[in-house]
N, C-alpha and C. Protein backbone atom coordinates (compact mmCIF):
# COMPACT_ATOMS: atom_id res chain seq x y z
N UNK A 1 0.84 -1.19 0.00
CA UNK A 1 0.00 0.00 0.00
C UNK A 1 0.89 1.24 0.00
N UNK A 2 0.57 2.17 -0.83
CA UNK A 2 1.41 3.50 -0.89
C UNK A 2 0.76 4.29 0.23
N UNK A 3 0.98 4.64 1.08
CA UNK A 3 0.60 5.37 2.29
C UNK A 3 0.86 6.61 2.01
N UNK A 4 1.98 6.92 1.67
CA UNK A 4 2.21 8.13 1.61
C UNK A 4 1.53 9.19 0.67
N UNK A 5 1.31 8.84 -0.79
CA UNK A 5 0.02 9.18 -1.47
C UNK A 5 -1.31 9.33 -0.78
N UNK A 6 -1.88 8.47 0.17
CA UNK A 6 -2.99 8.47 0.78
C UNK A 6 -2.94 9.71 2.32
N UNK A 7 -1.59 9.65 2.58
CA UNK A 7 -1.25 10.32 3.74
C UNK A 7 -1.72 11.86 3.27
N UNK A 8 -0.81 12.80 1.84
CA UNK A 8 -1.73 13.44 1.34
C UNK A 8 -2.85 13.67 1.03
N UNK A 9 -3.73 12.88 0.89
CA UNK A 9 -5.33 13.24 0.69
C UNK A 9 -5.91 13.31 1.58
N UNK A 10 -5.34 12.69 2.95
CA UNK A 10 -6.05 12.52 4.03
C UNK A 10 -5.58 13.83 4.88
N UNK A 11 -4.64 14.53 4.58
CA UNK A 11 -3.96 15.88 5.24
C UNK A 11 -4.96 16.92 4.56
N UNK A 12 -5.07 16.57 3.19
CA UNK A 12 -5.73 17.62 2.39
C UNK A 12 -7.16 17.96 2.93
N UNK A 13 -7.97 16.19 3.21
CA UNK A 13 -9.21 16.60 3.68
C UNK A 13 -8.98 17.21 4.98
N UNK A 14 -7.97 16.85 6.10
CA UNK A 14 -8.05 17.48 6.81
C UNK A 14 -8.54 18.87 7.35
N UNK A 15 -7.26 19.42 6.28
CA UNK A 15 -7.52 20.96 6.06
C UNK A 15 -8.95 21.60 5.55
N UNK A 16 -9.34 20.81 4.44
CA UNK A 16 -10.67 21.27 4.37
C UNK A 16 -11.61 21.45 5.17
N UNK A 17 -11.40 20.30 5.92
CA UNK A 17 -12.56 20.17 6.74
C UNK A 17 -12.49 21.68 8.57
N UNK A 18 -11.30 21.55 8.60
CA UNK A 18 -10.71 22.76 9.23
C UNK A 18 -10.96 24.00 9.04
N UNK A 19 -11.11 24.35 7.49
CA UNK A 19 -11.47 25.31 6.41
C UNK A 19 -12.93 25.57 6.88
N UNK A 20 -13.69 24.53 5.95
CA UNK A 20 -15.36 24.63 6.64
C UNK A 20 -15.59 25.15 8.20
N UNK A 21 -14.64 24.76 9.24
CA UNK A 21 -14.88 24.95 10.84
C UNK A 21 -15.01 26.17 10.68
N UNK A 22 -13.62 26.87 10.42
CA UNK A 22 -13.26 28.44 10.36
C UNK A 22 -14.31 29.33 9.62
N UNK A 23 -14.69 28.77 8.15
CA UNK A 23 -15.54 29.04 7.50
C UNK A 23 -17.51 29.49 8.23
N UNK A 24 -17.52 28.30 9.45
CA UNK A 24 -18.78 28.11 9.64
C UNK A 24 -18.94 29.11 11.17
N UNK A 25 -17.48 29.59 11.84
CA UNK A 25 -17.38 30.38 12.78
C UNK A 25 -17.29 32.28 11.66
N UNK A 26 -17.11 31.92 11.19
CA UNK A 26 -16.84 33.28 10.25
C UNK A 26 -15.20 34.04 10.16
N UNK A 27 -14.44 32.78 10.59
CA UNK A 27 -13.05 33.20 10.76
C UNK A 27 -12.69 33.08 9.50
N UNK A 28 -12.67 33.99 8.40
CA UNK A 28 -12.33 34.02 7.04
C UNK A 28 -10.90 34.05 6.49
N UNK A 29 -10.21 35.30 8.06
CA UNK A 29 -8.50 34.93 7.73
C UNK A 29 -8.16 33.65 7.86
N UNK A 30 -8.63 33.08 8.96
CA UNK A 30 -8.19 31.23 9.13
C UNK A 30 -8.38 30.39 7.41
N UNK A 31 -9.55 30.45 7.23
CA UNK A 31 -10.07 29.77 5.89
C UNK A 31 -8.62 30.14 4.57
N UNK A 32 -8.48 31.61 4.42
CA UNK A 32 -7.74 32.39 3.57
C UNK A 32 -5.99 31.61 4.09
N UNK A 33 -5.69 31.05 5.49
CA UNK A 33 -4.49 30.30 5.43
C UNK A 33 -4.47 29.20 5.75
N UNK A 34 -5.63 28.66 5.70
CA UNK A 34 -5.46 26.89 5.39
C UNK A 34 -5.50 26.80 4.01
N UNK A 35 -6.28 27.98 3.18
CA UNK A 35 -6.07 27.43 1.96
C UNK A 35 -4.57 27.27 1.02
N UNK A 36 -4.05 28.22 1.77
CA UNK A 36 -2.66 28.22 0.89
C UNK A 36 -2.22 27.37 1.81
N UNK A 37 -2.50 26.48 3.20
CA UNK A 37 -2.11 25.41 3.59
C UNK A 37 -2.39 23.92 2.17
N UNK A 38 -3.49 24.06 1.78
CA UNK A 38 -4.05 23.17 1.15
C UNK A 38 -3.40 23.27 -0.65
N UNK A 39 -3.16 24.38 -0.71
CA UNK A 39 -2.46 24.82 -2.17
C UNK A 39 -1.19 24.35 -1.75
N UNK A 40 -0.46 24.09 -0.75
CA UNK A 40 1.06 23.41 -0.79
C UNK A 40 1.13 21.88 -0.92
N UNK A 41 0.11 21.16 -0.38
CA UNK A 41 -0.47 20.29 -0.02
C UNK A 41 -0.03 19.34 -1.30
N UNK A 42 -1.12 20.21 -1.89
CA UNK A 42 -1.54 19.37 -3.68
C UNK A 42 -0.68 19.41 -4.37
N UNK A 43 0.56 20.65 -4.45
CA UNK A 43 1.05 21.02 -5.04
C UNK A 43 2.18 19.61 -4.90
N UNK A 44 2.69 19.01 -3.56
CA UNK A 44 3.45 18.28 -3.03
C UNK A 44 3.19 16.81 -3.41
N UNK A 45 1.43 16.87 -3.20
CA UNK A 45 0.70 15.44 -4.09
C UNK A 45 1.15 15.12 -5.17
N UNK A 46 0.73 16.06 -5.85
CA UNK A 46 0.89 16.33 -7.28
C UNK A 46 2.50 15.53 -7.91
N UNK A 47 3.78 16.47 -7.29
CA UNK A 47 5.40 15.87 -7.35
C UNK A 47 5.34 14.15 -6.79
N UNK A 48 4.72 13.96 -5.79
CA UNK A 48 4.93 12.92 -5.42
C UNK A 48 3.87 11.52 -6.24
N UNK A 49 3.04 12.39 -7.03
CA UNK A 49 1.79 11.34 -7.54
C UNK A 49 2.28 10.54 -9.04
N UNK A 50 3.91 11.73 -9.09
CA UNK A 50 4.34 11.40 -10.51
C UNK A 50 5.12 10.10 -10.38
N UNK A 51 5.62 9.61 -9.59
CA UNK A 51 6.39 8.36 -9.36
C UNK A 51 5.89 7.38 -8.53
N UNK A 52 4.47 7.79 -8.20
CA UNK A 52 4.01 6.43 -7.28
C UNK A 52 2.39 6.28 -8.23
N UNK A 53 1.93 5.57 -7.90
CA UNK A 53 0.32 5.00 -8.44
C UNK A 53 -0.44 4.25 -6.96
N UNK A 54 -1.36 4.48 -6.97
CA UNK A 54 -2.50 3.94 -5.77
C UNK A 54 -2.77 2.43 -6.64
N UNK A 55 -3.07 1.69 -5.66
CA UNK A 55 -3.17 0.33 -6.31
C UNK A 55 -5.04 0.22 -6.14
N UNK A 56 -5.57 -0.83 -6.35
CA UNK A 56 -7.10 -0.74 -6.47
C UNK A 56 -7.67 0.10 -4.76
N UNK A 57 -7.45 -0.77 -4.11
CA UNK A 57 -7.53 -0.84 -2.52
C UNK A 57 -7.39 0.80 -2.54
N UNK A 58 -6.08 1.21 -2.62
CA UNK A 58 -6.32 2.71 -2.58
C UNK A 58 -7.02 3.72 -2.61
N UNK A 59 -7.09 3.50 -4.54
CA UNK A 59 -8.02 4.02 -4.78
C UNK A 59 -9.25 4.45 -4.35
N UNK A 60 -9.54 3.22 -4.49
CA UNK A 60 -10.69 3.68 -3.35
C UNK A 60 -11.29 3.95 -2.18
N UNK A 61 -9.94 4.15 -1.49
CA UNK A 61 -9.92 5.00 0.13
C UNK A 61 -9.74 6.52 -1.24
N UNK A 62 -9.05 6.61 -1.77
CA UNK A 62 -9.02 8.20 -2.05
C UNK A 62 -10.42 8.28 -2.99
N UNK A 63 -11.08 7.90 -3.51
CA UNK A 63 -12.43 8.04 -3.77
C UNK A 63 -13.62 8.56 -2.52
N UNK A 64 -13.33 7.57 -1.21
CA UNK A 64 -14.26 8.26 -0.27
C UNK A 64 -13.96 9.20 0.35
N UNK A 65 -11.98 9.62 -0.29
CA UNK A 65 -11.52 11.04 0.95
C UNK A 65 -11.75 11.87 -0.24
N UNK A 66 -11.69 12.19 -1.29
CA UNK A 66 -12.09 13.01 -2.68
C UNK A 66 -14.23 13.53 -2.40
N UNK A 67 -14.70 12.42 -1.89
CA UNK A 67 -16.28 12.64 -2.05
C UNK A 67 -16.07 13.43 -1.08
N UNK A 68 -15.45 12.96 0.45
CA UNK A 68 -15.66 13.83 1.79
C UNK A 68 -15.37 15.67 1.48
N UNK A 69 -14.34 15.42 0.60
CA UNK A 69 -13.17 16.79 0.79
C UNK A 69 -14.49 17.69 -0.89
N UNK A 70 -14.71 17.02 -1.42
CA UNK A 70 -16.13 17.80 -2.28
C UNK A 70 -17.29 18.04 -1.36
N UNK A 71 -18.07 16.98 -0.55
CA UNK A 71 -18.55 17.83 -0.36
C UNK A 71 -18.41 19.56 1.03
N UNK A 72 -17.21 19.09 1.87
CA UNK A 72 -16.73 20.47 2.69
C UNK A 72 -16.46 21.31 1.27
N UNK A 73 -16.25 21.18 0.34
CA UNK A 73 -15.99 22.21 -0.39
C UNK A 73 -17.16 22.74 -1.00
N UNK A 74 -17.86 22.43 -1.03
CA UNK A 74 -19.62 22.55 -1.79
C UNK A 74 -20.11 23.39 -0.37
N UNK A 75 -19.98 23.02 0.93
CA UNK A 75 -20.46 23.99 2.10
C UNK A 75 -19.67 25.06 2.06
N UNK A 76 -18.59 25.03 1.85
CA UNK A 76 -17.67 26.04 2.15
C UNK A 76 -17.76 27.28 1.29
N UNK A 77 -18.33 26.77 -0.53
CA UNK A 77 -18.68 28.04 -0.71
C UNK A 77 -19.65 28.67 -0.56
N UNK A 78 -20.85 27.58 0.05
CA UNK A 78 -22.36 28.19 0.16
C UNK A 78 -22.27 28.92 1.16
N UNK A 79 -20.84 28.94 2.27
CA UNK A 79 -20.72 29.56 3.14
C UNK A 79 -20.36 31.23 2.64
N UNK A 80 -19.38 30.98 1.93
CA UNK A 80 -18.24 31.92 1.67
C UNK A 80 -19.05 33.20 0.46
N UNK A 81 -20.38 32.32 -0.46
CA UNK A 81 -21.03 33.75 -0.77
C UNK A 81 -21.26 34.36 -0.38
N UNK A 82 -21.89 35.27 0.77
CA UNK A 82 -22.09 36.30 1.29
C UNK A 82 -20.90 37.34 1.82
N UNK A 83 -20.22 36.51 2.16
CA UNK A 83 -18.81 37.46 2.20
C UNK A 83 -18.08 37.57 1.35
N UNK A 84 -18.04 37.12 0.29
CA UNK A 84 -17.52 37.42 -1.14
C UNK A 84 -18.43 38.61 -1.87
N UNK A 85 -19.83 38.56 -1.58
CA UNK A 85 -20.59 39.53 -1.94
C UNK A 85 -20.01 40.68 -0.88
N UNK A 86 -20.08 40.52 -0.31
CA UNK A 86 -20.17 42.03 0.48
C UNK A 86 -18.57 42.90 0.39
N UNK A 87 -17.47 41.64 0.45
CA UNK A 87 -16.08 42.07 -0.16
C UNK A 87 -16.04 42.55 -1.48
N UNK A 88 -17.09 42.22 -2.49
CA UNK A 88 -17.16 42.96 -3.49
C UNK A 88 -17.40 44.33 -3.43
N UNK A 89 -18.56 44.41 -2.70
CA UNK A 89 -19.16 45.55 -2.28
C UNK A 89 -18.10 46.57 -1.85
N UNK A 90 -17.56 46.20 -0.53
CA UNK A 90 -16.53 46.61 -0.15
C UNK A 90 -15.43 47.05 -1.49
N UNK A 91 -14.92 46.25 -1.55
CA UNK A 91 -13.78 46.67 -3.25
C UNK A 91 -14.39 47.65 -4.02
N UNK A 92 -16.06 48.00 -4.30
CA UNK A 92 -16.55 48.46 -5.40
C UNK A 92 -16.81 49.82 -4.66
N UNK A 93 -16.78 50.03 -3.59
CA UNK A 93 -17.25 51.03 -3.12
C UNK A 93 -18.90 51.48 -2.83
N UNK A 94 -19.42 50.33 -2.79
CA UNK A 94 -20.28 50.39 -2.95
C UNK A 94 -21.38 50.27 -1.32
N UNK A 95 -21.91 50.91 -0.80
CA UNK A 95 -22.55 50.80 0.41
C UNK A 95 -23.27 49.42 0.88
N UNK A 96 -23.09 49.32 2.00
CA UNK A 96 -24.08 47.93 2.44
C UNK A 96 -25.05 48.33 3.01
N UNK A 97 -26.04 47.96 2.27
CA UNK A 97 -27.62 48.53 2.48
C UNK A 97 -28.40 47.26 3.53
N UNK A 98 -29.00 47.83 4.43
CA UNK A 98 -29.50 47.22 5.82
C UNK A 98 -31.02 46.88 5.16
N UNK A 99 -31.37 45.72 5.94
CA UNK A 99 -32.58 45.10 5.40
C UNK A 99 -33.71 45.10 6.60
């Protein structure tokens, strides 16, 4: 078993799932440095994915850590619209109007 391939995906969901926490408290700087936690991550997968291969068994542990780490990422942006809207706002100069 290549562990170490799997050791990455399982760090990666980690972070995601860490991401979503921060995300679901409204700690947005946290979210903003796990992600470039998670952009080193892959980036490291990625070098290391070129000389190794997951065998069946693998695979499909990284199939159920790939579904987990989609869907924290599917919450994370349903989280992250509203503050992307309003950072627009913000950038555009544009007022935030009270409801």
């Amino acid at each position: 078993m290549n562990s170490a391939l799997l050791n990455y995906y399982e760090a990666i969901e980690q972070a995601s799932h860490e991401m979503l926490e921060a995300a679901r408290t409204g700690n947005w700087d946290h979210v903003v440095k796990l992600e470039g936690a998670c952009a080193l991550l892959i980036s490291q997968l990625k070098h290391a994915a070129v000389d190794h291969k997951l065998g069946p068994e693998e695979a499909k542990i990284k199939s159920r850590i790939m579904q987990r780490i989609l869907l924290n990422d599917a919450e994370l942006r349903h989280l992250a619209e509203p503050w992307l809207e309003d950072l627009d706002d913000l950038l555009a100069g544009r007022p935030k109007t009270l409801h």
